[in-house]
PDB file of N, CA and C in Angstrom:
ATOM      1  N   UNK A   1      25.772 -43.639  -2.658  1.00  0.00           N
ATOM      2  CA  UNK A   1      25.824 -42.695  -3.775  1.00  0.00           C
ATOM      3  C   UNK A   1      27.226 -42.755  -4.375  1.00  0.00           C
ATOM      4  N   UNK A   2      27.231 -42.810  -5.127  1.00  0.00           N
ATOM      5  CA  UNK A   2      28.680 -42.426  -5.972  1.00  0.00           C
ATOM      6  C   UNK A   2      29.223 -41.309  -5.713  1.00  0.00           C
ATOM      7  N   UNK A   3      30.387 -41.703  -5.440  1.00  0.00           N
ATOM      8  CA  UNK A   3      31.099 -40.493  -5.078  1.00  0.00           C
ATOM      9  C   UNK A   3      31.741 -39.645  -6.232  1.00  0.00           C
ATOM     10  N   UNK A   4      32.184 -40.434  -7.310  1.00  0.00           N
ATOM     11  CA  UNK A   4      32.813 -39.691  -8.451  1.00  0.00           C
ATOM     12  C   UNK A   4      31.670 -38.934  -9.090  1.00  0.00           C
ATOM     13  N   UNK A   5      30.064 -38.833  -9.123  1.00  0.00           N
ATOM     14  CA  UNK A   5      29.218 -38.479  -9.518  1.00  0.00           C
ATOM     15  C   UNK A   5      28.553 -37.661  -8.637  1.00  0.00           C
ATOM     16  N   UNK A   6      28.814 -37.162  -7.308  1.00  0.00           N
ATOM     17  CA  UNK A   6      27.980 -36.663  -6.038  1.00  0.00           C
ATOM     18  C   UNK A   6      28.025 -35.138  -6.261  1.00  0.00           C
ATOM     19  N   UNK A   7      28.413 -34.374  -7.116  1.00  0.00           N
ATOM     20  CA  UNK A   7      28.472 -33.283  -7.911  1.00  0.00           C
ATOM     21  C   UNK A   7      27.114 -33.103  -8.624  1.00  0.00           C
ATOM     22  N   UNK A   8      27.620 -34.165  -9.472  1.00  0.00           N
ATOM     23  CA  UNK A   8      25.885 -34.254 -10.936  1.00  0.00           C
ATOM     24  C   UNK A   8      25.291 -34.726 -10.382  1.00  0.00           C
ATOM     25  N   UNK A   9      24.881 -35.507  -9.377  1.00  0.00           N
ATOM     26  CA  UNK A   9      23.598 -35.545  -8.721  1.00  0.00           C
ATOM     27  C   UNK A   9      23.096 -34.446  -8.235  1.00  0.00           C
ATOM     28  N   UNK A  10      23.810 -33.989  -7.165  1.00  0.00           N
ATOM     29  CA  UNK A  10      23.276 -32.487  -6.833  1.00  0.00           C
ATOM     30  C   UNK A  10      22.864 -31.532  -7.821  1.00  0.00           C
ATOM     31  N   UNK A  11      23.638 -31.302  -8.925  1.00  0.00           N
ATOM     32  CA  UNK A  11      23.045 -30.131  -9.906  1.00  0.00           C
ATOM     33  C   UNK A  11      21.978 -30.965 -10.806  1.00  0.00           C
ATOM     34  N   UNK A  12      21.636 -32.550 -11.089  1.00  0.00           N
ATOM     35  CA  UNK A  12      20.668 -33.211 -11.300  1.00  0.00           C
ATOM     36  C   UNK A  12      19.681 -32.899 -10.443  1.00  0.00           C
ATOM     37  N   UNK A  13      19.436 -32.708  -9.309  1.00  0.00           N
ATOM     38  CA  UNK A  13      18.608 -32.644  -8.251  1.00  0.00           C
ATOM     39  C   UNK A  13      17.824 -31.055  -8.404  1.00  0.00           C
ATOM     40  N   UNK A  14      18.911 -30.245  -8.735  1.00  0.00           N
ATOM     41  CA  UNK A  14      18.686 -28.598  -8.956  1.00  0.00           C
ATOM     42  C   UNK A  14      17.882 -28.461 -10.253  1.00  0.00           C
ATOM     43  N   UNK A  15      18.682 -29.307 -11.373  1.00  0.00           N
ATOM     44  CA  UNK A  15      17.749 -29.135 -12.691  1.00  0.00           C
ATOM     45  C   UNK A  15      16.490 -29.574 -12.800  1.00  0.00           C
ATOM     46  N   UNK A  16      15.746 -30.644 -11.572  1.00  0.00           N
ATOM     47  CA  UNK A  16      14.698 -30.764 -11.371  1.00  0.00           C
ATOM     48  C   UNK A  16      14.082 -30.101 -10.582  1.00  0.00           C
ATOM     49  N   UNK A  17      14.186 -29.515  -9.727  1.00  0.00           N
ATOM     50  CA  UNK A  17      13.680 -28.484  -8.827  1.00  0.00           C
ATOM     51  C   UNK A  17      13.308 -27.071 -10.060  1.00  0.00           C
ATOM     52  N   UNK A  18      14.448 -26.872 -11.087  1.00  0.00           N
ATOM     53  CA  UNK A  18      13.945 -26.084 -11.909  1.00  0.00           C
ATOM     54  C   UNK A  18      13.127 -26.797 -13.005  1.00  0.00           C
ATOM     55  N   UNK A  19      12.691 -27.985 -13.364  1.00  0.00           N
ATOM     56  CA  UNK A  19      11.732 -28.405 -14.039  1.00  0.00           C
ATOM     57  C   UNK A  19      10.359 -28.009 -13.293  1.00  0.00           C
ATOM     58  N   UNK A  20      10.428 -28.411 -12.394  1.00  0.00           N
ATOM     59  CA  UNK A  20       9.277 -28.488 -11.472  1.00  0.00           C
ATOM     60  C   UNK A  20       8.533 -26.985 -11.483  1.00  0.00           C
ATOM     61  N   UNK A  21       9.691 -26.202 -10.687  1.00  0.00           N
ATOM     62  CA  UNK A  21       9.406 -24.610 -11.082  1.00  0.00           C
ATOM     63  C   UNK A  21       8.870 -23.938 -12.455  1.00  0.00           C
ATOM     64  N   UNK A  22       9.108 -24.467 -13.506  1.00  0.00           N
ATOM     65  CA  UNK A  22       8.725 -24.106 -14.920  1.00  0.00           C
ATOM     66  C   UNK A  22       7.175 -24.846 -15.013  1.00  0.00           C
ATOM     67  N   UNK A  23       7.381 -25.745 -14.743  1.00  0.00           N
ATOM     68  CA  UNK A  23       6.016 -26.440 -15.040  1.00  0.00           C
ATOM     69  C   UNK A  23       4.614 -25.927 -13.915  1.00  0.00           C
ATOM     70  N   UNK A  24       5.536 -25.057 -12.829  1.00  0.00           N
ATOM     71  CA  UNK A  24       4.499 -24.381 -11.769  1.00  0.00           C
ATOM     72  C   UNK A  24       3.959 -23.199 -12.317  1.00  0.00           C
ATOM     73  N   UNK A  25       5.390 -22.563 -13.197  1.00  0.00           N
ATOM     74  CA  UNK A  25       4.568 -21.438 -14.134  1.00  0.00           C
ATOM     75  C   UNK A  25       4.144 -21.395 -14.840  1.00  0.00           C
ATOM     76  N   UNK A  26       4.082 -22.519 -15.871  1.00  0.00           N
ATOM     77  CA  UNK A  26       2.729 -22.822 -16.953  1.00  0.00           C
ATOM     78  C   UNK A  26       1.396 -23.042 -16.196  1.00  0.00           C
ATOM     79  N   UNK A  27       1.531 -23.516 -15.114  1.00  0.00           N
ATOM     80  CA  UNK A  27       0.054 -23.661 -14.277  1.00  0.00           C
ATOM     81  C   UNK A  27       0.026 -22.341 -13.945  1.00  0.00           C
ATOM     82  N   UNK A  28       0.614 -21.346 -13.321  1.00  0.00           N
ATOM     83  CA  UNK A  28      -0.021 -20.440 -12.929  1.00  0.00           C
ATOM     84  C   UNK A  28       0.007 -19.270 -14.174  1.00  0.00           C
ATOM     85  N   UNK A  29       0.081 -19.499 -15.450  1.00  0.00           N
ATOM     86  CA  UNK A  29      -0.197 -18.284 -16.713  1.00  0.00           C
ATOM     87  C   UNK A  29       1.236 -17.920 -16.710  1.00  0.00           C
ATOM     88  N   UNK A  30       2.080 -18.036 -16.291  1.00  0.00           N
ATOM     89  CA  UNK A  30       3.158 -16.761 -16.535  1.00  0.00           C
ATOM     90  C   UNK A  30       3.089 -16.168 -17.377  1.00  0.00           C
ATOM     91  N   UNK A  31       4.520 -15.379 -17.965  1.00  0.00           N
ATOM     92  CA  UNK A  31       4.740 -14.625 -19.021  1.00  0.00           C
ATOM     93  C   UNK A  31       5.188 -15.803 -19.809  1.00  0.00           C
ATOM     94  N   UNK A  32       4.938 -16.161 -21.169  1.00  0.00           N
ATOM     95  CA  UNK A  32       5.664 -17.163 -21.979  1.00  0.00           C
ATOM     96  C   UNK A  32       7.249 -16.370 -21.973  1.00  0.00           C
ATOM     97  N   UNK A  33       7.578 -15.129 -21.648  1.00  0.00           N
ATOM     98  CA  UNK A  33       9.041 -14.998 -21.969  1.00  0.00           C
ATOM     99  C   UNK A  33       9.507 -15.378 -20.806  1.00  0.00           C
ATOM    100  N   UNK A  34       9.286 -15.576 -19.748  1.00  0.00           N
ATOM    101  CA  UNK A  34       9.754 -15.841 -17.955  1.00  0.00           C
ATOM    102  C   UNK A  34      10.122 -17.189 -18.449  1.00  0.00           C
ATOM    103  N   UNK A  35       8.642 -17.835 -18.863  1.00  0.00           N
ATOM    104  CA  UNK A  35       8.991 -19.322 -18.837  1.00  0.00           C
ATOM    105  C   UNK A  35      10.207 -19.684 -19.777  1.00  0.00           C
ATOM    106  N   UNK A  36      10.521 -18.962 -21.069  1.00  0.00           N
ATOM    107  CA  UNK A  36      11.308 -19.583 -21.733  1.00  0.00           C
ATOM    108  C   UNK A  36      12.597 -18.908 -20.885  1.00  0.00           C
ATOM    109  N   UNK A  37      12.962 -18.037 -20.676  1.00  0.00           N
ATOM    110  CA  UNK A  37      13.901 -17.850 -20.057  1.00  0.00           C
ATOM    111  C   UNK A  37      14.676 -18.875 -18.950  1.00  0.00           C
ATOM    112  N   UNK A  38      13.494 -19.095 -18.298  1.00  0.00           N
ATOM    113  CA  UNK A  38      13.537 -20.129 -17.145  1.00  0.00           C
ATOM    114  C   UNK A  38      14.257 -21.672 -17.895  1.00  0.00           C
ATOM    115  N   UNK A  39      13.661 -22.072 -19.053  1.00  0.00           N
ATOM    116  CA  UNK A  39      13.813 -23.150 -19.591  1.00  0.00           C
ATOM    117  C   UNK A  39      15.012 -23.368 -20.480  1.00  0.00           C
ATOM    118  N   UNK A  40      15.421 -21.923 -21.149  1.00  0.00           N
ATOM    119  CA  UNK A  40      17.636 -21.822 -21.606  1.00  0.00           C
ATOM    120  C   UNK A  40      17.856 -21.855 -20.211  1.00  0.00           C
ATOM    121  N   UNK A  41      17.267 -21.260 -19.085  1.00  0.00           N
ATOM    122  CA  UNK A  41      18.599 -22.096 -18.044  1.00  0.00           C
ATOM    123  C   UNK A  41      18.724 -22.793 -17.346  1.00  0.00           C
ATOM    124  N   UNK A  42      17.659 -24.022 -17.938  1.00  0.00           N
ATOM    125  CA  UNK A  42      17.431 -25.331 -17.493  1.00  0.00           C
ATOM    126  C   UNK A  42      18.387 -26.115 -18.422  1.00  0.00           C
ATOM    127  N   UNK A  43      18.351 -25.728 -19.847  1.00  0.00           N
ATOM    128  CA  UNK A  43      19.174 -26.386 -20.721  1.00  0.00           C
ATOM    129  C   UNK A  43      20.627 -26.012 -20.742  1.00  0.00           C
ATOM    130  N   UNK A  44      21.214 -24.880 -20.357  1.00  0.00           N
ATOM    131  CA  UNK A  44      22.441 -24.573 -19.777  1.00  0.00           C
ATOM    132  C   UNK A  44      22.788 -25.271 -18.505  1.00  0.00           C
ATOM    133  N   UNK A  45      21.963 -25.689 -17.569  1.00  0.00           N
ATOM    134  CA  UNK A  45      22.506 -26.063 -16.223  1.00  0.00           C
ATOM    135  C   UNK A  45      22.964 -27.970 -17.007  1.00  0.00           C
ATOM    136  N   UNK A  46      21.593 -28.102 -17.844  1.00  0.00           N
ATOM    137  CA  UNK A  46      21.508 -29.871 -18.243  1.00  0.00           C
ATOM    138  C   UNK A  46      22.886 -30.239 -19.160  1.00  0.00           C
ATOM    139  N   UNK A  47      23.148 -29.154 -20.223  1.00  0.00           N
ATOM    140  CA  UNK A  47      24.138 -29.302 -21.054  1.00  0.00           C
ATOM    141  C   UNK A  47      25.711 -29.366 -19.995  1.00  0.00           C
ATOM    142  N   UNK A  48      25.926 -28.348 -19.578  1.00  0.00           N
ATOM    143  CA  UNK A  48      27.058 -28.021 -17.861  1.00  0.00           C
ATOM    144  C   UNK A  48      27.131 -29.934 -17.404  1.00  0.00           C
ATOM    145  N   UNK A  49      26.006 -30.158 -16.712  1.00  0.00           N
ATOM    146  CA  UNK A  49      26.061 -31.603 -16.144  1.00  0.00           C
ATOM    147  C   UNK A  49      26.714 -32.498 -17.425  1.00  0.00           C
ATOM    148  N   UNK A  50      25.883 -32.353 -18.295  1.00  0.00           N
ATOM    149  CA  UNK A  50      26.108 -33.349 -19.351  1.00  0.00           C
ATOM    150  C   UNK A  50      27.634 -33.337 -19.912  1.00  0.00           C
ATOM    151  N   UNK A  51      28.273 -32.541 -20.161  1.00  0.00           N
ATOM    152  CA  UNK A  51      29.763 -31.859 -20.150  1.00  0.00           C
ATOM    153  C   UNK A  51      30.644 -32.494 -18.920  1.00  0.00           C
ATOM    154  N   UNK A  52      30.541 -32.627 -17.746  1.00  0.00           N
ATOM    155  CA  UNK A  52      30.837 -32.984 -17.048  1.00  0.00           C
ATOM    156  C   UNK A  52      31.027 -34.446 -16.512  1.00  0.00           C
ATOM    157  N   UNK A  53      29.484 -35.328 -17.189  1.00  0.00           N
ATOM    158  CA  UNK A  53      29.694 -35.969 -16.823  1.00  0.00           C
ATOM    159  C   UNK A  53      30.666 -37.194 -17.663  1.00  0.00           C
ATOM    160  N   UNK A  54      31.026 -36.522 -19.558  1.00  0.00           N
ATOM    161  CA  UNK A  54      31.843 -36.915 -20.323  1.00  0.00           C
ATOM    162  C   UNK A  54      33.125 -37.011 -19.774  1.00  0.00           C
ATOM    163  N   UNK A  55      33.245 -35.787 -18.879  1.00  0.00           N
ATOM    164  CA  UNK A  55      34.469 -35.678 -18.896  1.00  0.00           C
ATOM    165  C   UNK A  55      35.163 -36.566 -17.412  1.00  0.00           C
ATOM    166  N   UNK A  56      34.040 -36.706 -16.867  1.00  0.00           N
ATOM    167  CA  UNK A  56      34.473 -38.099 -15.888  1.00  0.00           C
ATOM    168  C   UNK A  56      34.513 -39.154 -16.361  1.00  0.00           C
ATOM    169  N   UNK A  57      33.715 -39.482 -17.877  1.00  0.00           N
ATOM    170  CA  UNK A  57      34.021 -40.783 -18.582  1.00  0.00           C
ATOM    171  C   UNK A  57      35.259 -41.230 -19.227  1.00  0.00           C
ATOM    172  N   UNK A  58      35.955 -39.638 -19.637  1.00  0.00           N
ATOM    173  CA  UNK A  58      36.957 -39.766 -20.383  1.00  0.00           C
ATOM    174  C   UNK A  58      38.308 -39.892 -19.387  1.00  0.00           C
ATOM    175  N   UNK A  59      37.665 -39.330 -18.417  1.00  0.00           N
ATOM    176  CA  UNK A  59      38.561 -39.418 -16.838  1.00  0.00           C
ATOM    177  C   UNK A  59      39.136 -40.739 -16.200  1.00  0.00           C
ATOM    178  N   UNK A  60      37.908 -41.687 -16.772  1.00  0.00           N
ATOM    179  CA  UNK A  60      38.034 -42.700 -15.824  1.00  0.00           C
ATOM    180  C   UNK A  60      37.669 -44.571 -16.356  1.00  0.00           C
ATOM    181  N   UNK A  61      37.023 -43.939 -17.158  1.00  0.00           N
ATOM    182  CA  UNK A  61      36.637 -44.978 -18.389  1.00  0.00           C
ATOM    183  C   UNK A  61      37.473 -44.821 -19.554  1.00  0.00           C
ATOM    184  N   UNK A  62      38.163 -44.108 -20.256  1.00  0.00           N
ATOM    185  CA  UNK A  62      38.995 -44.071 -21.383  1.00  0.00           C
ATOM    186  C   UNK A  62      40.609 -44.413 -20.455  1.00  0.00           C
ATOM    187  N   UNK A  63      40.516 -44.042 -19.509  1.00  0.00           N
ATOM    188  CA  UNK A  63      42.026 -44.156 -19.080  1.00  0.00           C
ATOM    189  C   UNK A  63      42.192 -45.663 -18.634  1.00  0.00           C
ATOM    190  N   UNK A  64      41.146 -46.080 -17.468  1.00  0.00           N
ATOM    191  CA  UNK A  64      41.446 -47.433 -17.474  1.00  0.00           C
ATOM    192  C   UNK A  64      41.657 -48.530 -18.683  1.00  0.00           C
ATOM    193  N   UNK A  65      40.863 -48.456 -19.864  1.00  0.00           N
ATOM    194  CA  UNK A  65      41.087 -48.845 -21.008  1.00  0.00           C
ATOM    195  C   UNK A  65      42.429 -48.586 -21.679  1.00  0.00           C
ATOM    196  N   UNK A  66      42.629 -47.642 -21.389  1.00  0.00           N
ATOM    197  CA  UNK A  66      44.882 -46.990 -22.282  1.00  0.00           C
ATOM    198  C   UNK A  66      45.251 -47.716 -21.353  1.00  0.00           C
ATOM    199  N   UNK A  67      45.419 -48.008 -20.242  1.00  0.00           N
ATOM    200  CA  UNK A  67      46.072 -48.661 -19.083  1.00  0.00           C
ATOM    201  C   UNK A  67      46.083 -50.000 -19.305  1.00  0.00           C
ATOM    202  N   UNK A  68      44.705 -51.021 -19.688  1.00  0.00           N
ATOM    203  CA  UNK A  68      44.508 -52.123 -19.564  1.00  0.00           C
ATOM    204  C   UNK A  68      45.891 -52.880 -20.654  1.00  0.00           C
ATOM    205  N   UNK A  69      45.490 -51.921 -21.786  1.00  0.00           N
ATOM    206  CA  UNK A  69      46.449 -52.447 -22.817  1.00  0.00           C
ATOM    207  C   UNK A  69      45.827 -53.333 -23.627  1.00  0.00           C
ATOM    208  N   UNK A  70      45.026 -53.512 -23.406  1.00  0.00           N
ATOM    209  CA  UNK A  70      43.621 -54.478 -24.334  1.00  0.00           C
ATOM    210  C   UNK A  70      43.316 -53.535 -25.340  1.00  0.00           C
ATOM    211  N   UNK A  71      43.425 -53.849 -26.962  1.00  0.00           N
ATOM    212  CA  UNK A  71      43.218 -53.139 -27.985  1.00  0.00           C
ATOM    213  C   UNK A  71      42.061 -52.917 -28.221  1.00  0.00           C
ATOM    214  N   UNK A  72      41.076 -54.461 -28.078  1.00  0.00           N
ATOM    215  CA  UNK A  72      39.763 -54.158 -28.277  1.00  0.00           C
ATOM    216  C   UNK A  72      38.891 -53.074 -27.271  1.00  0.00           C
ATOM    217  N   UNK A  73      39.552 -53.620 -26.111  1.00  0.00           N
ATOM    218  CA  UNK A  73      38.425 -52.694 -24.941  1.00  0.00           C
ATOM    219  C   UNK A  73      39.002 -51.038 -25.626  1.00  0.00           C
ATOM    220  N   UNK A  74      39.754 -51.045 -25.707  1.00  0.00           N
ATOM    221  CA  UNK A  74      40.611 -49.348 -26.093  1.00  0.00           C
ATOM    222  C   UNK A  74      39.805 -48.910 -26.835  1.00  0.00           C
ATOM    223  N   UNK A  75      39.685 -49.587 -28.378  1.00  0.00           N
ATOM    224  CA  UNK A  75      38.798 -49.547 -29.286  1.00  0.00           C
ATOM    225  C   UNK A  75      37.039 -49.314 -29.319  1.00  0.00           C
ATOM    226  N   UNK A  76      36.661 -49.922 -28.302  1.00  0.00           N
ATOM    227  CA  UNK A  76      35.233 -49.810 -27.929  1.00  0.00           C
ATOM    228  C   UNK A  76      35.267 -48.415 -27.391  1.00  0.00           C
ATOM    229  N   UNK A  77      36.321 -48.181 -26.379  1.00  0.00           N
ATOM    230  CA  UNK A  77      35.935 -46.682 -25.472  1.00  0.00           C
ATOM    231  C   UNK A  77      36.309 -45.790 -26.669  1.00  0.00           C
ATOM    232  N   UNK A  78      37.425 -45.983 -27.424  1.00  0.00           N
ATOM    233  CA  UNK A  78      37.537 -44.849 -28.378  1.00  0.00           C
ATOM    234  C   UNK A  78      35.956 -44.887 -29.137  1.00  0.00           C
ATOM    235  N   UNK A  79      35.374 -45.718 -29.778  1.00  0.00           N
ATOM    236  CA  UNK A  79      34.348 -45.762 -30.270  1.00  0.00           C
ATOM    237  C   UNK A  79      33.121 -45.015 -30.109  1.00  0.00           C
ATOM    238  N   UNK A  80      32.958 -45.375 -28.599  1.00  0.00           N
ATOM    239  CA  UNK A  80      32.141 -44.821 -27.443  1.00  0.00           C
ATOM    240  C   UNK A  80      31.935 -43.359 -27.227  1.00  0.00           C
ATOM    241  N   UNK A  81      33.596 -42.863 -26.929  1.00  0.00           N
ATOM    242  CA  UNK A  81      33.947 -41.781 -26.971  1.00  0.00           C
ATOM    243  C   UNK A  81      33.469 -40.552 -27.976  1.00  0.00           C
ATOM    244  N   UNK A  82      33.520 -41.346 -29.754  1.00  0.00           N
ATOM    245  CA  UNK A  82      33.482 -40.632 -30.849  1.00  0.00           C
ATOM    246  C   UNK A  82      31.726 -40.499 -30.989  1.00  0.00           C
ATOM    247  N   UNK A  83      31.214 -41.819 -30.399  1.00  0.00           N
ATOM    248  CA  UNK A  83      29.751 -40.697 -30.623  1.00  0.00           C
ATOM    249  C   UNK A  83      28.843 -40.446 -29.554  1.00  0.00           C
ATOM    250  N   UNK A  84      29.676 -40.322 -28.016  1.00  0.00           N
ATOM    251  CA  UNK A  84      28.825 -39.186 -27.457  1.00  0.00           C
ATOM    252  C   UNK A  84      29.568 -37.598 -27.795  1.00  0.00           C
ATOM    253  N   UNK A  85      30.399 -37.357 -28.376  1.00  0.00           N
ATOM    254  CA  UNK A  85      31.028 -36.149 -28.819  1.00  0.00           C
ATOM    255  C   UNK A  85      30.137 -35.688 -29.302  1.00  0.00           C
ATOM    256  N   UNK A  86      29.858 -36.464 -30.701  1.00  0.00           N
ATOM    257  CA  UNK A  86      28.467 -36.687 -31.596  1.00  0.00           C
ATOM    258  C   UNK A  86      26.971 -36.267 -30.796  1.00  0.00           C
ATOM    259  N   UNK A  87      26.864 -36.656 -29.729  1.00  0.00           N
ATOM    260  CA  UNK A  87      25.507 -36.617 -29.130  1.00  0.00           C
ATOM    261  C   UNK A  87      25.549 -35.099 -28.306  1.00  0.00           C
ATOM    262  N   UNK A  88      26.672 -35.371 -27.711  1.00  0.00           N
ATOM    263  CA  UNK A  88      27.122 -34.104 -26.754  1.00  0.00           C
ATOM    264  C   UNK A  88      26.821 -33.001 -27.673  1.00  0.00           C
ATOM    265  N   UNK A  89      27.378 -32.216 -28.519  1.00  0.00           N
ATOM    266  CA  UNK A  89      27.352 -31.430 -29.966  1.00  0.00           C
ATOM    267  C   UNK A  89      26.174 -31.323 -30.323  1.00  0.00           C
ATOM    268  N   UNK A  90      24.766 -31.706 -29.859  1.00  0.00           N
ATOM    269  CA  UNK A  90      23.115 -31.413 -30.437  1.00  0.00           C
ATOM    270  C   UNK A  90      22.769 -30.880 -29.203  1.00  0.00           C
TER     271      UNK A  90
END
């Protein structure tokens, strides 16, 4: 397992355990407000991971690139960088 990632796996592991759970309460009728409730804090836990796991990119993938001193590779991660910001932000 990756160790720089053994964090977001675990709360990956949790956000499916709460998929699973949501999809147990559409089988059993719930309240549609339980379920949606249930499902902002599926998308709060997913967005949290997703946040996180940028910021190990920018941690560890943008820095080795400033380090390398290679303009192009720099250029690609800056690139990279500018549109998961973009993606991150929806």
């Amino acid at each position: 397992m990756s160790e720089k990632f053994s964090k977001e796996i675990a709360r990956m592991r949790r956000i499916e355990g709460q998929a699973r759970g949501i999809a147990k309460m559409m089988e059993d009728d719930r309240y549609c407000i339980d379920i949606i409730n249930q499902m902002s804090a599926m998308e709060a836990a997913l967005r949290s991971a997703k946040s996180k796991v940028l910021s190990i990119h920018a941690g560890h993938c943008i820095e080795d690139a400033v380090q390398s001193g290679n303009a192009a590779d720099q250029r690609e991660k800056f690139d990279e960088l500018i549109d998961l910001f973009g993606k991150v932000g929806r």
